[in-house]
Protein backbone atom coordinates (compact mmCIF):
# COMPACT_ATOMS: atom_id res chain seq x y z
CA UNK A 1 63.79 0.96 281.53
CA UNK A 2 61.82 1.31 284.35
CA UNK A 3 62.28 -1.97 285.89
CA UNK A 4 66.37 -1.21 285.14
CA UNK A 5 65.85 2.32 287.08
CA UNK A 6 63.94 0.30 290.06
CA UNK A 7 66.81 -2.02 290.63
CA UNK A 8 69.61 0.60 290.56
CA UNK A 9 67.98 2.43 293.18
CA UNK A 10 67.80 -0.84 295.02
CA UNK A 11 71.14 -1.29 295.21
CA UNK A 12 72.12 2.44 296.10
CA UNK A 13 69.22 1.91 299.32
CA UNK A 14 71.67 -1.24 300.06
CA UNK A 15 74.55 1.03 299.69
CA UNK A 16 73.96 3.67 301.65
CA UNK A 17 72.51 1.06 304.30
CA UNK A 18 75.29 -1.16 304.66
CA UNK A 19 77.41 2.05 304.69
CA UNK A 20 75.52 3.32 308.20
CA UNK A 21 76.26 0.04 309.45
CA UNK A 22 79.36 -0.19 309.32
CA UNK A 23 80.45 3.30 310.35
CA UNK A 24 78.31 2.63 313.31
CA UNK A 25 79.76 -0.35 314.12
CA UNK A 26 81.67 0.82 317.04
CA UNK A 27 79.23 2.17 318.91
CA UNK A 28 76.62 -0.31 318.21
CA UNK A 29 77.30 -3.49 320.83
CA UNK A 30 73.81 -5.05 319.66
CA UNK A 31 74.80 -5.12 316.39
CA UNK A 32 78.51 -6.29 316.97
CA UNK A 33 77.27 -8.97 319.48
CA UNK A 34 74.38 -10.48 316.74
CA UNK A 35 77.30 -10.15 314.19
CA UNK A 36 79.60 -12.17 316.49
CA UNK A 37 77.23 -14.68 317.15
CA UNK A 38 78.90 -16.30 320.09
CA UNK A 39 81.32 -14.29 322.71
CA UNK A 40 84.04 -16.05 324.34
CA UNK A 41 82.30 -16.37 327.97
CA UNK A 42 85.43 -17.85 329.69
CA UNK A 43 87.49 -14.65 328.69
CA UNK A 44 87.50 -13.16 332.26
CA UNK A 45 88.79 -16.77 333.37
CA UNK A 46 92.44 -15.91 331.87
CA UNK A 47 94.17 -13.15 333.40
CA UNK A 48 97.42 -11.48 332.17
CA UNK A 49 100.08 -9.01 333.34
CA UNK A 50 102.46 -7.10 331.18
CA UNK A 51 105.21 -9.10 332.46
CA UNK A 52 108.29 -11.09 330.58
CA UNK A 53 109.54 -14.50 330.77
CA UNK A 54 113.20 -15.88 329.64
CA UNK A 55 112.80 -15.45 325.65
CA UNK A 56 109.66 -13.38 325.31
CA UNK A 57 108.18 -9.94 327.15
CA UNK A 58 104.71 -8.48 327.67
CA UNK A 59 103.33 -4.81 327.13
CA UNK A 60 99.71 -3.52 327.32
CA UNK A 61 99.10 -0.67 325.47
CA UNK A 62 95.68 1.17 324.14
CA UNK A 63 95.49 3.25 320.75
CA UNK A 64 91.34 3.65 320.93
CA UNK A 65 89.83 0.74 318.90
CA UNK A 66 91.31 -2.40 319.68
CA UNK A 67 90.30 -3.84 316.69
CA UNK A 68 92.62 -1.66 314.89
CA UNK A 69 95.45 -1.29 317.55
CA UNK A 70 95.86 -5.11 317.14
CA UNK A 71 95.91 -4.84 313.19
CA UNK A 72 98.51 -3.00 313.22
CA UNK A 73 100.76 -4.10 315.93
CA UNK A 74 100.56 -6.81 314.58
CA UNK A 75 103.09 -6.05 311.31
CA UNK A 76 106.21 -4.40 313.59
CA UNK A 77 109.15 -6.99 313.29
CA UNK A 78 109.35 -8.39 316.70
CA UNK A 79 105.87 -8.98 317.91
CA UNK A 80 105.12 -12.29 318.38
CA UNK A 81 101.22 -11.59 319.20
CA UNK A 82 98.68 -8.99 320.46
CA UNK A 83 95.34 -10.16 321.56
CA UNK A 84 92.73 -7.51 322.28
CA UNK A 85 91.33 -7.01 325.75
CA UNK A 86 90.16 -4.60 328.84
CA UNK A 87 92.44 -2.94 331.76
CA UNK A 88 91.83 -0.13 334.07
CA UNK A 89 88.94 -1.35 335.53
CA UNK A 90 87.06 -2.26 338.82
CA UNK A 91 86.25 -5.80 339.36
CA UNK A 92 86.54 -8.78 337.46
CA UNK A 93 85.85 -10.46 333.97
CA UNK A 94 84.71 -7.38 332.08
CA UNK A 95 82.68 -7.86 329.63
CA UNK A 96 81.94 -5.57 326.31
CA UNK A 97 78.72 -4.78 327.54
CA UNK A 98 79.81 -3.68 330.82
CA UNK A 99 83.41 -2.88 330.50
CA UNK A 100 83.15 1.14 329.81
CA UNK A 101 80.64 1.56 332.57
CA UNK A 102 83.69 -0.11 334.60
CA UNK A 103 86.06 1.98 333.61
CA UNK A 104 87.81 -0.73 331.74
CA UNK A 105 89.78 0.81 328.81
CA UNK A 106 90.66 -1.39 325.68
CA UNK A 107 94.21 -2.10 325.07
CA UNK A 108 96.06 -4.89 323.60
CA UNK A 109 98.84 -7.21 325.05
CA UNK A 110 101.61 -7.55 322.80
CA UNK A 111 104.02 -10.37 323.18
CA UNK A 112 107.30 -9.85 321.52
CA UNK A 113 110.42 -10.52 321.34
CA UNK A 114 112.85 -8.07 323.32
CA UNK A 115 116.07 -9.15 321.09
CA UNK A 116 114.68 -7.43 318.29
CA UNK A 117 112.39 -4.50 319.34
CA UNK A 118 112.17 -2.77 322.27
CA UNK A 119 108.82 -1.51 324.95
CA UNK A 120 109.78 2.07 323.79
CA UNK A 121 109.47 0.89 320.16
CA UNK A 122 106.46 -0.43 321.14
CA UNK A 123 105.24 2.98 322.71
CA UNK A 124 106.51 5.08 319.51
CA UNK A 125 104.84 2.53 317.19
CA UNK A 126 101.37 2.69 318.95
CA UNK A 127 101.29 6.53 319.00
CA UNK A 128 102.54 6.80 315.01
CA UNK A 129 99.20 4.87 314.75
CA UNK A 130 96.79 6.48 316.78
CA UNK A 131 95.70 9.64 318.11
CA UNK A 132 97.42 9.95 321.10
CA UNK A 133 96.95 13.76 321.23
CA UNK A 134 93.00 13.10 322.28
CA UNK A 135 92.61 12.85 325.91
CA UNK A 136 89.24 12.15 325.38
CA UNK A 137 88.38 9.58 322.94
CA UNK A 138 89.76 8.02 319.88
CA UNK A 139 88.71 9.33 316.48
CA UNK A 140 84.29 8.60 316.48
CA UNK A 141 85.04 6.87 319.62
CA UNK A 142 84.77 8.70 322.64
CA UNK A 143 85.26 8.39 326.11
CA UNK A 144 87.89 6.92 328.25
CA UNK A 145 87.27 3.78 327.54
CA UNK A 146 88.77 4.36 323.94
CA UNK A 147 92.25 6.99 325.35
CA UNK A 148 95.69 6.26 324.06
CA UNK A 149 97.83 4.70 327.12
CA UNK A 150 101.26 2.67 327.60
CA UNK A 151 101.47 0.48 330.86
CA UNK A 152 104.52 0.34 332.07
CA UNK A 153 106.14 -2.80 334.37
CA UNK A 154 109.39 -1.28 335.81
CA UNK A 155 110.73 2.79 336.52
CA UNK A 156 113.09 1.84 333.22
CA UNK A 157 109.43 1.80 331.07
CA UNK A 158 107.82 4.21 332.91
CA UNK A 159 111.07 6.57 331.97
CA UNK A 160 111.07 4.81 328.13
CA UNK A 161 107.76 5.74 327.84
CA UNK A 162 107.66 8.96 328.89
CA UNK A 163 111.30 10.07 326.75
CA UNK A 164 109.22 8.76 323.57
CA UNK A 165 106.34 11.09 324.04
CA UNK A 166 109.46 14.18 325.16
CA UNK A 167 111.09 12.99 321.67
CA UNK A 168 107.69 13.40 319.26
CA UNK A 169 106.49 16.39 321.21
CA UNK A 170 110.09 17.72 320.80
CA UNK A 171 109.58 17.21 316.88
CA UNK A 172 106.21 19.19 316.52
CA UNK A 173 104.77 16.72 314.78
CA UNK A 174 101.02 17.31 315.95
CA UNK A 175 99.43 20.11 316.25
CA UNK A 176 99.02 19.45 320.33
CA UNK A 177 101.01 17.78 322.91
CA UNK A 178 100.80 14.12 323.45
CA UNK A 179 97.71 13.63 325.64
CA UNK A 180 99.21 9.38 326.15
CA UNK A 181 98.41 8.20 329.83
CA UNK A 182 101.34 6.27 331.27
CA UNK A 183 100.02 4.00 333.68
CA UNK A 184 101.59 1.13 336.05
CA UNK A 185 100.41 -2.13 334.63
CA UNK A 186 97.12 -4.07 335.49
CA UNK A 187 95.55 -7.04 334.81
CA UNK A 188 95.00 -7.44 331.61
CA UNK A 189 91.54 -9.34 330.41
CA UNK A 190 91.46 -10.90 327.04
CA UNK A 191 88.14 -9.81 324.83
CA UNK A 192 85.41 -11.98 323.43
CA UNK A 193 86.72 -13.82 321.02
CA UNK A 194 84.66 -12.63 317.94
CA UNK A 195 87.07 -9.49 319.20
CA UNK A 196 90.25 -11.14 318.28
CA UNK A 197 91.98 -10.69 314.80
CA UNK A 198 88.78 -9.21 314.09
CA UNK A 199 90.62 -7.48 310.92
CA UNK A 200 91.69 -10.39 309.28
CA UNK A 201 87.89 -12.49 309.99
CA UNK A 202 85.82 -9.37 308.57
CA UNK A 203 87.86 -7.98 306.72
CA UNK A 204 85.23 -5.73 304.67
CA UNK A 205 83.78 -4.84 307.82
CA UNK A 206 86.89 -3.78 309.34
CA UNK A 207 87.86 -1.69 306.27
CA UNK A 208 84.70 0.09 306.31
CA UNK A 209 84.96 0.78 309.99
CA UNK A 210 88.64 2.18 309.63
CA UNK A 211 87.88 4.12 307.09
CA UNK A 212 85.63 5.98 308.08
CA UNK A 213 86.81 6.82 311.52
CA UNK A 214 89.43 8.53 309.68
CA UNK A 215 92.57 7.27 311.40
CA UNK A 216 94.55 6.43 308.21
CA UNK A 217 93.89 9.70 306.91
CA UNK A 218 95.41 11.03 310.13
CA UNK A 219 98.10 9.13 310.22
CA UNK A 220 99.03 10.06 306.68
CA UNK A 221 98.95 13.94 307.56
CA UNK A 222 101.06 13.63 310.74
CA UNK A 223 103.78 10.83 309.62
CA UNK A 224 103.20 9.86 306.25
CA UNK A 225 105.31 7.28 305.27
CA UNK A 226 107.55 7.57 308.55
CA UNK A 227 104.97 5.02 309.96
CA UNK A 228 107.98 2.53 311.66
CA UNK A 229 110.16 3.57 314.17
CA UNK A 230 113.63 2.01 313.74
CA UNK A 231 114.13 -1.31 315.82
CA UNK A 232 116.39 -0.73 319.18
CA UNK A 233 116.18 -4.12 320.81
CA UNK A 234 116.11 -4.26 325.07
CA UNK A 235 119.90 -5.99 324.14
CA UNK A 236 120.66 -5.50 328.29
CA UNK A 237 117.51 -7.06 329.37
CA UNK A 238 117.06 -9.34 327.11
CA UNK A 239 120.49 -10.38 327.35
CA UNK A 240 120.58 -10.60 330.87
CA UNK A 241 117.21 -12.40 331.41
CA UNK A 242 118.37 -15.18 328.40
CA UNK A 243 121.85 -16.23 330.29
CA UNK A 244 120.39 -15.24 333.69
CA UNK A 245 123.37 -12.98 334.45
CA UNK A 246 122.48 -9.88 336.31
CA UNK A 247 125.71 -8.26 335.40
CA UNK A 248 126.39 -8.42 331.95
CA UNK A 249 127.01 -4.69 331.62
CA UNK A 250 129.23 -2.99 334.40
CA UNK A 251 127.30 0.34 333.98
CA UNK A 252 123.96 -1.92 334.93
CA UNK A 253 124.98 -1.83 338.44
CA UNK A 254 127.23 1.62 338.43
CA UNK A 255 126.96 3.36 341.76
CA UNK A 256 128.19 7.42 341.45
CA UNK A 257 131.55 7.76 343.35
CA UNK A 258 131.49 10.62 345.76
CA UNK A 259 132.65 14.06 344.73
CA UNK A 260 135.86 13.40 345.70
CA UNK A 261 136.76 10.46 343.80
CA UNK A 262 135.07 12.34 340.76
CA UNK A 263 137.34 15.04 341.13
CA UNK A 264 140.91 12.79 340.93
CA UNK A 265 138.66 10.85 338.28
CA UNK A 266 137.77 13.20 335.61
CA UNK A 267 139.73 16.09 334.44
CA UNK A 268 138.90 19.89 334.92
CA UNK A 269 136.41 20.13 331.69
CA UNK A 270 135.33 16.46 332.62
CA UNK A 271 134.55 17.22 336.24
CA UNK A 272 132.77 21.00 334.96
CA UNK A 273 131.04 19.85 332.05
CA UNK A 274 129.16 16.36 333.97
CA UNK A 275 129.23 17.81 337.25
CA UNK A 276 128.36 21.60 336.74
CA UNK A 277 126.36 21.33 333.52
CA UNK A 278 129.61 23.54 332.13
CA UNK A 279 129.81 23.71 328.26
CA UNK A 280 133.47 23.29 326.48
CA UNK A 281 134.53 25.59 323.77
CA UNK A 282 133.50 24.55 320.73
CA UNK A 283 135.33 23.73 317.52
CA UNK A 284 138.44 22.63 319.69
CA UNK A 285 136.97 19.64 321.52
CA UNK A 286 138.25 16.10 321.03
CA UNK A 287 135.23 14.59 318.89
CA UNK A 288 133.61 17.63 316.79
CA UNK A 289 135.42 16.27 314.22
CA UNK A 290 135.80 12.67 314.53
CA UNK A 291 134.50 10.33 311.73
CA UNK A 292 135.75 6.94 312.83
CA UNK A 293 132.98 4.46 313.30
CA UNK A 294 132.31 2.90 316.83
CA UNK A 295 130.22 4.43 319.90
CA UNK A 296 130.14 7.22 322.40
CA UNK A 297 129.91 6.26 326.10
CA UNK A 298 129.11 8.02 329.46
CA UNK A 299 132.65 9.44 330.92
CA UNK A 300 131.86 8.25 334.28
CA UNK A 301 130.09 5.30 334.11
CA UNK A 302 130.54 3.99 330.60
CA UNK A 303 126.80 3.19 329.69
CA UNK A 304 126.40 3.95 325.51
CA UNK A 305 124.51 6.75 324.68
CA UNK A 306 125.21 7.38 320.67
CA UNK A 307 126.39 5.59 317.74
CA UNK A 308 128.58 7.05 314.71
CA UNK A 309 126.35 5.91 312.29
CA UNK A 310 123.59 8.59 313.73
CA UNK A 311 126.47 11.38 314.28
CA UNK A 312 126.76 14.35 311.75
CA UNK A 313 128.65 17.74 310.73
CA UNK A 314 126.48 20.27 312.20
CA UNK A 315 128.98 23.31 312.22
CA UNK A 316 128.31 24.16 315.36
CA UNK A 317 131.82 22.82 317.02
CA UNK A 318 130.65 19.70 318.96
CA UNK A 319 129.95 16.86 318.46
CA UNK A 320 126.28 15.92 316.82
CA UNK A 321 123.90 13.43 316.50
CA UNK A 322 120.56 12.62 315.05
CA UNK A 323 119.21 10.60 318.21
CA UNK A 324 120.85 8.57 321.10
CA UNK A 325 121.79 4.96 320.33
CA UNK A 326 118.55 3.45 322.19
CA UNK A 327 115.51 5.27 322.92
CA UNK A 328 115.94 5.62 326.56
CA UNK A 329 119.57 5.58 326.31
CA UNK A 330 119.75 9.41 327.79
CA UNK A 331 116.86 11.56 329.90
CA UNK A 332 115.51 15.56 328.57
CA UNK A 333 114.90 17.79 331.58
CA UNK A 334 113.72 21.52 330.77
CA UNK A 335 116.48 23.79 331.77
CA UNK A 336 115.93 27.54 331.96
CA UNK A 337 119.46 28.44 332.22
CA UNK A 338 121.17 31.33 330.49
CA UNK A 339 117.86 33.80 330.10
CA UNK A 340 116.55 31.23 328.19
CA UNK A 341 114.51 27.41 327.62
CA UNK A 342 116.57 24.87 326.33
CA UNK A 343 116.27 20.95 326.65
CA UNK A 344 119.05 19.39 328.20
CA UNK A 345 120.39 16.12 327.77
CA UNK A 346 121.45 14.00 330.82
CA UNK A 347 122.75 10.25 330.82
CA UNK A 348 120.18 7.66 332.19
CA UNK A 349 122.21 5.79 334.56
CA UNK A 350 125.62 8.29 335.61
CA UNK A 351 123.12 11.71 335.40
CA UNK A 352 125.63 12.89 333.87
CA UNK A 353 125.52 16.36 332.00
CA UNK A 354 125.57 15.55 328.14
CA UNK A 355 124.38 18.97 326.36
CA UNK A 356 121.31 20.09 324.74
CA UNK A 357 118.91 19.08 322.16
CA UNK A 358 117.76 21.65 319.04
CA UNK A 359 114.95 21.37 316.79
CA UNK A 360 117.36 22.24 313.50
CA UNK A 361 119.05 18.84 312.76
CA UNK A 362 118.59 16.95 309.68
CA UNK A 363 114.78 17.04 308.77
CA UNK A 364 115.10 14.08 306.62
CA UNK A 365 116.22 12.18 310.01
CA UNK A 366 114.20 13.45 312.02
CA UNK A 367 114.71 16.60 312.57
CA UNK A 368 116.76 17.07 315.81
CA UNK A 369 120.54 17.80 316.73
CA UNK A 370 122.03 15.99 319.88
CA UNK A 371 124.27 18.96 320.58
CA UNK A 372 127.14 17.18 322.89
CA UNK A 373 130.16 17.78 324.68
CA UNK A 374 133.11 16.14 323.74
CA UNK A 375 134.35 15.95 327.25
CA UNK A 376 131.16 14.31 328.66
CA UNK A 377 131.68 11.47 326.43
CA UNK A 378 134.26 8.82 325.85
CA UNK A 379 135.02 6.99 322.42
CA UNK A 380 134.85 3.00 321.73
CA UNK A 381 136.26 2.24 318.07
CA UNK A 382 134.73 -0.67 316.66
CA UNK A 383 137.36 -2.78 316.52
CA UNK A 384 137.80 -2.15 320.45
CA UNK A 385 133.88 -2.59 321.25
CA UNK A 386 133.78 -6.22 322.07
CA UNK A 387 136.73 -6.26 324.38
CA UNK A 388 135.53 -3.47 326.16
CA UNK A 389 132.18 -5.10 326.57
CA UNK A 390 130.16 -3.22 324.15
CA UNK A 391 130.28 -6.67 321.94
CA UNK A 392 126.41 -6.21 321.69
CA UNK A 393 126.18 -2.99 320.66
CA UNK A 394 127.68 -3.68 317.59
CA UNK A 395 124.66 -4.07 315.74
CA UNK A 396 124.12 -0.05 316.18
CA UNK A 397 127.13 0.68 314.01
């Protein structure tokens, strides 16, 4: 019995050992570099930019530990890879004993493949698995070198980026604001290699880490099974960049006429509504009650901003939808018209005025209610989308 009671509490000693080691495995380096064995010494020797190429593009984004950032990156439909590295920093060829004391921050580059999921996916996805509402630390990990951050390569990203962060704030779903630092991109500088897919070659290790850091159990609370943001593919970029034709879409290139022309262009409501940031009355406008599948475009300068499939009945008298058609598809500005806050709605490309988006729209998708004007918009049926140019937008229907 004795000798039975002397091994048990061996094994609990073991336990609770192992257990220390593992939660501390983060802020150990010693132990991570002995555990490693050898670190990839020619890292610093490859350098890498979040830019694209003909069939692939390039983001770098940071959700604290890289290790986990990676992992699950890694499983959105559309990345090709993600390899764990530094950015931010001064000098050259960080290192993970040196770069924090840089001010090297560890992100990921994600590869992927912009016909199928978007950068502003990419953002959304990163956040839904993080906590992008510290801005000082990630979880046990603190300091900079572990904040939440989306590099952008062009004002389109920067503006993606920061609409994705106005869209979850919008929502309420943390208790905060988004803390997320949007950044122009860097050079990126790929980790040691004992670093990369370090989920899937210690497994145990990496489970024990996560765990205890308690990021699943805070992603659970916030977004519990809402974990995937819906797929918008770049289909103008990556379009554009795969039959290197810098013209595919009319509106890429729209320039706004001058008020004159928009005048003998648009009619009275048109002109007030875009123009003047005018609302029409409601339950009388053209598409409040249309239920005819294709998608609504920009009055002036035709660019899509929402699909039928996301429009709904909201009794209100205008038009409605649960979200634009792509994530970056329309810009929120705070407007403090009328006595009052409200966030209006404005087309990307045209600035156009659209309407307003509420809080009170469907909670089981999402939550929000694209409050439109009929007269701000301009209706593509289906069967008329591909010979009006909207061929590849038919996939949003």
């Amino acid at each position: 019995m004795k000798k039975y009671i002397l091994i048990v509490a061996a094994l609990v000693i073991v336990g609770v050992a192992s257990m220390i080691y593992f939660v501390n495995a983060r802020s150990n380096s010693e132990q991570r570099v002995s555990d490693a064995i050898v670190a990839n010494e020619s890292a610093g020797d490859a350098m890498h930019t979040g830019t694209s190429s003909a069939k692939t593009a390039k983001a770098i984004l940071a959700g604290g530990c890289f290790w986990c950032t990676e992992a699950d990156i890694q499983k959105y439909p559309g990345v090709i890879d993600a390899v764990s590295g530094y950015a931010g920093g001064t000098g050259e060829n960080p290192t993970y004993q040196d770069y924090a004391s840089r001010g090297f921050r560890e992100v990921v580059e994600v590869t992927y493949d912009p016909t199928k999921v978007s950068y502003a996916n990419l953002v959304d996805y990163v956040i839904r698995h993080s906590d992008a509402t510290d801005p000082d630390g990630s979880f046990h990990d603190r300091g900079p070198q572990y904040t939440s951050a989306a590099y952008y390569s062009s004002p389109e990203e920067k503006l993606a980026a920061e609409n994705v962060v106005k869209n979850i704030d919008a929502r309420k779903i943390y208790e905060k604001p988004l803390a997320l630092y949007i950044l122009p991109t860097v050079k990126f500088w790929p980790a040691e290699d004992y670093h990369q897919d370090y989920a899937k070659k210690n497994p145990l290790r990496y489970s024990y880490y996560r765990s205890s850091s308690g990021r699943d159990t805070f992603i659970t609370k916030h977004w519990g099974t809402d974990t995937v943001p819906t797929p918008t593919p770049e289909i103008t970029s990556a379009t554009n960049a795969m039959t290197n034709n810098t013209s595919a879409h009319p509106w890429d290139h729209f320039v706004k006429p001058s008020d004159a022309e928009l005048r003998a262009k648009l009619t009275a409501i048109q002109y007030k509504v875009t123009q003047e940031k005018g609302t029409e009355k409601p339950f009388t406008n053209e598409y409040d009650k249309n239920v005819s599948e294709g998608i609504y475009v920009d009055v002036v300068s035709g660019e899509p901003l929402y699909s039928s499939k996301d429009k709904f009945d909201s009794g209100t008298g205008w038009p409605s939808f649960v979200k634009p058609i792509t994530p970056n598809a329309v810009v929120e500005k705070i407007d403090k018209g009328f006595f009052t806050t409200r966030t209006e709605i404005r087309s990307r490309i045209a600035d156009s005025h659209i309407g307003h988006v509420f809080d009170d729209g469907p909670k089981d998708r999402g939550g929000r209610r694209f409050c439109m004007n009929s007269a701000a918009l301009r209706f593509i049926p289906k069967n008329e989308m591909e010979k009006n140019g909207y061929g590849d937008y038919l996939k949003y229907i």
